[in-house]
PDB file of N, CA and C in Angstrom:
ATOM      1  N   UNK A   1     160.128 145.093-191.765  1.00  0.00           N
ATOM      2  CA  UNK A   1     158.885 144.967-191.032  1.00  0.00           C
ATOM      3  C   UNK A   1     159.038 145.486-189.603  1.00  0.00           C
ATOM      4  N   UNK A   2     160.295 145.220-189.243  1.00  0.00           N
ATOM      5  CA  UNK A   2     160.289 145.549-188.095  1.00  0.00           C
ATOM      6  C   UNK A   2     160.192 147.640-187.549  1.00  0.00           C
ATOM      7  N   UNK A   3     161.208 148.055-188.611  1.00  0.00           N
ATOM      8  CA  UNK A   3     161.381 149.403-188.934  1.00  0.00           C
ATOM      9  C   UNK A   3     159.756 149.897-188.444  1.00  0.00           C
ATOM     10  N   UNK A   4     158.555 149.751-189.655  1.00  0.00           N
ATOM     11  CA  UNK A   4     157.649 150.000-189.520  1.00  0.00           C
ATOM     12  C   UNK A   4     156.648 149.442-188.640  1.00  0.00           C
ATOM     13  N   UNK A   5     156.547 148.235-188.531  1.00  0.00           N
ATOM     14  CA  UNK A   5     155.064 147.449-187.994  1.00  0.00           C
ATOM     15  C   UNK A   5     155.684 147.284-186.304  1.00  0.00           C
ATOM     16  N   UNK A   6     157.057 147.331-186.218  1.00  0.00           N
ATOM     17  CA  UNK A   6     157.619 146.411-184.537  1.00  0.00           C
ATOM     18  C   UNK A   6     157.028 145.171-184.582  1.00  0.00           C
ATOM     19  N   UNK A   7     157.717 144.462-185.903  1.00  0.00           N
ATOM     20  CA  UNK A   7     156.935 143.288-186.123  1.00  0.00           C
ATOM     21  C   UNK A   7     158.352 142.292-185.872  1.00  0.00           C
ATOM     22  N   UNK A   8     158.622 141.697-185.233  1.00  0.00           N
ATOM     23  CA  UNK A   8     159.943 140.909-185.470  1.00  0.00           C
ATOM     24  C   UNK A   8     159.820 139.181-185.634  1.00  0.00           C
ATOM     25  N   UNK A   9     160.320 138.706-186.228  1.00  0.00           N
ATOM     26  CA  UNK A   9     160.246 137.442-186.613  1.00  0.00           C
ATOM     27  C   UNK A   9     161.807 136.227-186.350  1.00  0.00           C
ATOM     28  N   UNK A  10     162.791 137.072-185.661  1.00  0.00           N
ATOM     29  CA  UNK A  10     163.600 136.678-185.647  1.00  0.00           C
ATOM     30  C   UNK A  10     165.197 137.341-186.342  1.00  0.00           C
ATOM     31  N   UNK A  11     165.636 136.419-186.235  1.00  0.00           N
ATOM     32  CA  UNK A  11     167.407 136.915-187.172  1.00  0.00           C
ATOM     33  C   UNK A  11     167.069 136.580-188.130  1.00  0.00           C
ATOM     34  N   UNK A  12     167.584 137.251-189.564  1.00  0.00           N
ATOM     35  CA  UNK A  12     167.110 137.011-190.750  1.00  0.00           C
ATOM     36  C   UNK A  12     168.063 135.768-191.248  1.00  0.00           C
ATOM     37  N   UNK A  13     169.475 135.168-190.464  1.00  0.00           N
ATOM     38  CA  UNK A  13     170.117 134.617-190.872  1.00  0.00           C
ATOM     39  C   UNK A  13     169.596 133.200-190.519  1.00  0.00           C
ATOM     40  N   UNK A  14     168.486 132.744-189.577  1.00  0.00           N
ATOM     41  CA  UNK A  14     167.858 131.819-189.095  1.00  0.00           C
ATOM     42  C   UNK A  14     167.122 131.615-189.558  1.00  0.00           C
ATOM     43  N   UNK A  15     166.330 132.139-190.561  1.00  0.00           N
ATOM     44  CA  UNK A  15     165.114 132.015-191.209  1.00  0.00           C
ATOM     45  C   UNK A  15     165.497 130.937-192.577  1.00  0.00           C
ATOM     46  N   UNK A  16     164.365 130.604-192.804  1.00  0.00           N
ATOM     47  CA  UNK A  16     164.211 129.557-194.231  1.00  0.00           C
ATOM     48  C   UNK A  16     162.535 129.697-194.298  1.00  0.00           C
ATOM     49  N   UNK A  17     162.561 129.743-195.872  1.00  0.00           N
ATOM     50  CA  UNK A  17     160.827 129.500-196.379  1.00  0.00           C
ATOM     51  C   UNK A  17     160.471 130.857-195.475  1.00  0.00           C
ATOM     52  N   UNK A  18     161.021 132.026-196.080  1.00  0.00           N
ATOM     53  CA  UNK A  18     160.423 133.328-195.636  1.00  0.00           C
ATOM     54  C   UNK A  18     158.919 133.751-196.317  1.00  0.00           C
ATOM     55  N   UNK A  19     158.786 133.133-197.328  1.00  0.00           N
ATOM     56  CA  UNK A  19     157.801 133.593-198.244  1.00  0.00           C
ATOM     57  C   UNK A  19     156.654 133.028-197.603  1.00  0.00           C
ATOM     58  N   UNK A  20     157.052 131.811-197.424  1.00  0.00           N
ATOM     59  CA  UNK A  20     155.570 130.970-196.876  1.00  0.00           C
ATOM     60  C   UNK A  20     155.013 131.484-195.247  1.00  0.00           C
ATOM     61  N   UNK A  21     156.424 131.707-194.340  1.00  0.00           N
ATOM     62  CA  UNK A  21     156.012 132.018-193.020  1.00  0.00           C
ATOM     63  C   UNK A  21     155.499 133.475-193.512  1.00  0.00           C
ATOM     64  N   UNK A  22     155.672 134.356-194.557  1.00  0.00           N
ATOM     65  CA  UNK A  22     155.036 135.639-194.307  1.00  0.00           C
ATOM     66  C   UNK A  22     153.234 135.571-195.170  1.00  0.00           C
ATOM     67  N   UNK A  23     153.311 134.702-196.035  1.00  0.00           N
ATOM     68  CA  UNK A  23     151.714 133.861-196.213  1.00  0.00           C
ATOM     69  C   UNK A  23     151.325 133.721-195.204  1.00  0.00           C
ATOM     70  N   UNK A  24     151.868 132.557-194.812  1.00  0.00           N
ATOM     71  CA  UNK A  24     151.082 131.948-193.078  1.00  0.00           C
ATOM     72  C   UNK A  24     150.556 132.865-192.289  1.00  0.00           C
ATOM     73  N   UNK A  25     151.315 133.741-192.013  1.00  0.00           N
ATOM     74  CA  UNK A  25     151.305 135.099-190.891  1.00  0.00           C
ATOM     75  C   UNK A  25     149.782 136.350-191.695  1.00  0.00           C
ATOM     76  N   UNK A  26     150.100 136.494-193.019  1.00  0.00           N
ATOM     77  CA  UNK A  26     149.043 137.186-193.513  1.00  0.00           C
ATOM     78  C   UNK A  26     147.228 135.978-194.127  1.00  0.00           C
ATOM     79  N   UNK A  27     147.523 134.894-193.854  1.00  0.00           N
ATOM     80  CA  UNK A  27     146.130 134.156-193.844  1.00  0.00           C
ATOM     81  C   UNK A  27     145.866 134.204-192.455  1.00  0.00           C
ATOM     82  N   UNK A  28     146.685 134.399-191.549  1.00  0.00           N
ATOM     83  CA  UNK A  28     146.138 134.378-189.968  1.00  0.00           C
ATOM     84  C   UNK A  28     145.931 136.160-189.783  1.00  0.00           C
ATOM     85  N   UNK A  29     145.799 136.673-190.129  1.00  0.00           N
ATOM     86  CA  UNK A  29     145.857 138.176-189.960  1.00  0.00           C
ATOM     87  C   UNK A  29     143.973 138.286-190.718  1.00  0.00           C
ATOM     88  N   UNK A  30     144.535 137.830-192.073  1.00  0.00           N
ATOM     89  CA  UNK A  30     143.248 137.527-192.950  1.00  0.00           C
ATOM     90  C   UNK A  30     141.923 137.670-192.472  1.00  0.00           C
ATOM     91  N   UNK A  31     142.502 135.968-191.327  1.00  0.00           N
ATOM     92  CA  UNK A  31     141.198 135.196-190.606  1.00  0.00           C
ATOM     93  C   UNK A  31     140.726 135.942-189.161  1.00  0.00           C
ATOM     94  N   UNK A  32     141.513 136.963-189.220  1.00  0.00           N
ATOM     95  CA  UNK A  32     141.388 137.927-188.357  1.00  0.00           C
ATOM     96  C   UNK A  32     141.806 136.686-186.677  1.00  0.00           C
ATOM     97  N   UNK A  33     142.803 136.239-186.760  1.00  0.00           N
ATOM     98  CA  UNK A  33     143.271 135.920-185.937  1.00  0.00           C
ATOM     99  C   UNK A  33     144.852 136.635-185.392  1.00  0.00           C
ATOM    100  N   UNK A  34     144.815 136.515-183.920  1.00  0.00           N
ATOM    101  CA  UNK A  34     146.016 137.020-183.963  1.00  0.00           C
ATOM    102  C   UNK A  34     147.428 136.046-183.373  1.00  0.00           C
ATOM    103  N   UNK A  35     148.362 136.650-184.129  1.00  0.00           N
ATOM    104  CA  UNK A  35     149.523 135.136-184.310  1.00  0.00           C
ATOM    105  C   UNK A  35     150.412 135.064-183.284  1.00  0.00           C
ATOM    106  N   UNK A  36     150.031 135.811-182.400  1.00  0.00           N
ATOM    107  CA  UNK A  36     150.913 135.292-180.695  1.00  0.00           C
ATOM    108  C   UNK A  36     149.911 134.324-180.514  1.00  0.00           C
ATOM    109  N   UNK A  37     148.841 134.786-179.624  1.00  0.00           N
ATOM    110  CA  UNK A  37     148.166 133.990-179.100  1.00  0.00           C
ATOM    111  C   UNK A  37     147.119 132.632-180.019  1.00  0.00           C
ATOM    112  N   UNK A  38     146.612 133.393-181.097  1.00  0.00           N
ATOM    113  CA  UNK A  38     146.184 132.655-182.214  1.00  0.00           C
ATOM    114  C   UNK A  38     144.155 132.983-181.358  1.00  0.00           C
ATOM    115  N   UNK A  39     143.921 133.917-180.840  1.00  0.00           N
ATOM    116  CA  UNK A  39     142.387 134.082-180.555  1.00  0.00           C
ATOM    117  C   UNK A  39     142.290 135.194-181.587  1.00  0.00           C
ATOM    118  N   UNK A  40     140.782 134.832-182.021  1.00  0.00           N
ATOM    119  CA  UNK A  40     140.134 135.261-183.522  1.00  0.00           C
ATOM    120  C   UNK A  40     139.016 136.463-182.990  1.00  0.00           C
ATOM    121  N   UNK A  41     139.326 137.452-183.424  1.00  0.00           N
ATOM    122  CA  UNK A  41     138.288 138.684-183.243  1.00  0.00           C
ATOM    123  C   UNK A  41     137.578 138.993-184.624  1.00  0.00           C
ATOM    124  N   UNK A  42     136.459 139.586-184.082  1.00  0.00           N
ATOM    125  CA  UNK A  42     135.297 139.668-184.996  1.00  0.00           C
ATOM    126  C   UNK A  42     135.751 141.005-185.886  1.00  0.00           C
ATOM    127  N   UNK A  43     136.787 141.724-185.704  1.00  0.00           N
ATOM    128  CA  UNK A  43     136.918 142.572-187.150  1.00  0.00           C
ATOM    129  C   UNK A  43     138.322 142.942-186.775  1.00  0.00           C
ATOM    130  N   UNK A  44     138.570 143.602-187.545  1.00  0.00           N
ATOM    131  CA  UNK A  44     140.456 143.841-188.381  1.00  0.00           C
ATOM    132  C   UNK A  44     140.782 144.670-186.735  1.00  0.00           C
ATOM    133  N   UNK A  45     140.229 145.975-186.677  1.00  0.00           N
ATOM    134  CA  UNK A  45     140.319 147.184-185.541  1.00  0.00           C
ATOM    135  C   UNK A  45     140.274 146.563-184.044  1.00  0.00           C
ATOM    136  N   UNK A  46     139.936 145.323-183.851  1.00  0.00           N
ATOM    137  CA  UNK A  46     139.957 144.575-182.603  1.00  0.00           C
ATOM    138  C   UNK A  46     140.849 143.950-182.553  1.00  0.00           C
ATOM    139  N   UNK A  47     141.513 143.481-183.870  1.00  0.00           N
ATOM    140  CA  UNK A  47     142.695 142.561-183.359  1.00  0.00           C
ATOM    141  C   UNK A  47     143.366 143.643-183.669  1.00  0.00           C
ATOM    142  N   UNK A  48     143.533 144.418-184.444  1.00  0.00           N
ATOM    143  CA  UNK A  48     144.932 145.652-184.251  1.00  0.00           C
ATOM    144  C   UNK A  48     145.095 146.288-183.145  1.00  0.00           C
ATOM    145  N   UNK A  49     144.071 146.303-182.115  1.00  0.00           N
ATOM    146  CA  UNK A  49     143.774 147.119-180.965  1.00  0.00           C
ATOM    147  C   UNK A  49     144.173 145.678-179.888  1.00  0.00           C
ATOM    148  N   UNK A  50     144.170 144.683-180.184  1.00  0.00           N
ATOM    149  CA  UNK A  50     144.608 143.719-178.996  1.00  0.00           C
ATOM    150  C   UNK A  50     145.790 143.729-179.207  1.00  0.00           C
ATOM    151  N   UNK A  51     146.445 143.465-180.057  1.00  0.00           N
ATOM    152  CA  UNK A  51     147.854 143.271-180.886  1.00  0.00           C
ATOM    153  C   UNK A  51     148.619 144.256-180.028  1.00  0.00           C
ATOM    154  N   UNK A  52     147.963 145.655-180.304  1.00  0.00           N
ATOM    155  CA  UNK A  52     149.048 147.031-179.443  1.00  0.00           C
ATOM    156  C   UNK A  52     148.724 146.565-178.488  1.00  0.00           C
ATOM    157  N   UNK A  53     147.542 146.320-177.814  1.00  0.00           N
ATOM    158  CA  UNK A  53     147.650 146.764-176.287  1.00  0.00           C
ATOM    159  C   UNK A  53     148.601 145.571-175.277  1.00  0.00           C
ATOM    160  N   UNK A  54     148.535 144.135-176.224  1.00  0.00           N
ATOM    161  CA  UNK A  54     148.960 143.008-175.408  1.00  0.00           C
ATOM    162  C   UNK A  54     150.504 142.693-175.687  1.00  0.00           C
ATOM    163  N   UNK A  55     151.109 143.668-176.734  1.00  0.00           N
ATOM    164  CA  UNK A  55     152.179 143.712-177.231  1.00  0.00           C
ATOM    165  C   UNK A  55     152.663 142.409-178.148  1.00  0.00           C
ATOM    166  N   UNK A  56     151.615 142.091-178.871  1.00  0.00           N
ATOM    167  CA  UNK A  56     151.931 140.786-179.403  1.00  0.00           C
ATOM    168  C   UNK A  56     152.326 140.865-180.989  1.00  0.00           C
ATOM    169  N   UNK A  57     153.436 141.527-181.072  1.00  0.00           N
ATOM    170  CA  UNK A  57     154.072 142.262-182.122  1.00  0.00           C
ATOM    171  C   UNK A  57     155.194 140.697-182.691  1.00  0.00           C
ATOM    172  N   UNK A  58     155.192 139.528-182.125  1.00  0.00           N
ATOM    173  CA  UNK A  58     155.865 138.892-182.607  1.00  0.00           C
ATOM    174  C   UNK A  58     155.125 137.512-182.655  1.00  0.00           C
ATOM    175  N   UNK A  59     156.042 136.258-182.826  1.00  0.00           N
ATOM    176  CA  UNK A  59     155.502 134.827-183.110  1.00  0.00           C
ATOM    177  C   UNK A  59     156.083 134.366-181.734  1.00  0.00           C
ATOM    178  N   UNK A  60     154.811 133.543-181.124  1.00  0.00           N
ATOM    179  CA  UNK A  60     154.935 132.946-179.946  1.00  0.00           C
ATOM    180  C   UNK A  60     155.847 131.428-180.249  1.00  0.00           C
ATOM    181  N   UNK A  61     157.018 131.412-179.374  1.00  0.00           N
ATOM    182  CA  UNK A  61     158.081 130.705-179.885  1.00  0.00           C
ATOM    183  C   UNK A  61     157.613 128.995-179.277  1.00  0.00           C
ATOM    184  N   UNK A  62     156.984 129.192-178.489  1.00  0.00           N
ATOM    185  CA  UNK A  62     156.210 127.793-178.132  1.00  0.00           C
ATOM    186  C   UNK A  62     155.541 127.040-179.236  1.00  0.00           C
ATOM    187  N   UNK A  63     155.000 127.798-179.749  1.00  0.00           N
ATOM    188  CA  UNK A  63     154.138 127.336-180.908  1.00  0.00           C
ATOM    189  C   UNK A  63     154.883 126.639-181.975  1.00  0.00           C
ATOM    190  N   UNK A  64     154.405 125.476-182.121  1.00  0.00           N
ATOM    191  CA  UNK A  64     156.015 124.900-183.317  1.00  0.00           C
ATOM    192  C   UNK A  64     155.575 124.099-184.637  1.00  0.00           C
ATOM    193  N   UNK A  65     153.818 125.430-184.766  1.00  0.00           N
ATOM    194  CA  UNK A  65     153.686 125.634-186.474  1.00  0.00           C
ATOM    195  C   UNK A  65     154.429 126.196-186.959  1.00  0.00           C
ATOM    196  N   UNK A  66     155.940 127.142-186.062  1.00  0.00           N
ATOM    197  CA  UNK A  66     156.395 127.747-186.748  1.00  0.00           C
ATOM    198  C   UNK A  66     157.845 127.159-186.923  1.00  0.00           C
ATOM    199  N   UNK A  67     158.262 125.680-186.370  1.00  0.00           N
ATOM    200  CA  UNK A  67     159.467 125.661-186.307  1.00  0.00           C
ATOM    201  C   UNK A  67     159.804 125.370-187.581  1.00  0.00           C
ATOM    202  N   UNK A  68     159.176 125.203-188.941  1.00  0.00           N
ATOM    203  CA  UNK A  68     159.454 124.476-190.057  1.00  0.00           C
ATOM    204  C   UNK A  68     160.265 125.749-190.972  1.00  0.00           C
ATOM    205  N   UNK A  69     159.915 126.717-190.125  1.00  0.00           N
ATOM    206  CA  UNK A  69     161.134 128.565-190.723  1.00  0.00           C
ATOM    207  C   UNK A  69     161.741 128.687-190.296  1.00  0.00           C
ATOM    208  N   UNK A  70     162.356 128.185-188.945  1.00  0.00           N
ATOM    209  CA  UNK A  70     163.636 128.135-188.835  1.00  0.00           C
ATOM    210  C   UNK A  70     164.931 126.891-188.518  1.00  0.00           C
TER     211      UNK A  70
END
């Protein structure tokens, strides 16, 4: 993911329940939310266009819906 998207999620050796955090990550994509910040835009091309411009290519580590993956 990273190769292609500059999507990083971490060390792969830290991870657990990869399947579910990459669900999680694609129902928030879905809901057209975006998963740094978690603010919801009204179509796909707005959050892909906030995503590049705000560089929010990863998971905001504060957030600790996500600590249950690593």
């Amino acid at each position: 993911m990273f190769a292609v998207h500059k999507f990083n999620v971490g060390l792969p050796d830290n991870l657990v329940h990869v399947n579910d955090l990459l669900d999680l990550l694609q129902q928030k994509i879905n809901a057209l939310q975006c998963i740094y910040c978690e603010k919801i835009f009204k179509s796909y091309s707005v959050l892909k266009l906030h995503m590049r411009k705000k560089k929010h290519f990863k998971i905001d580590s504060r957030n600790h819906e996500y600590d249950r993956f690593y």
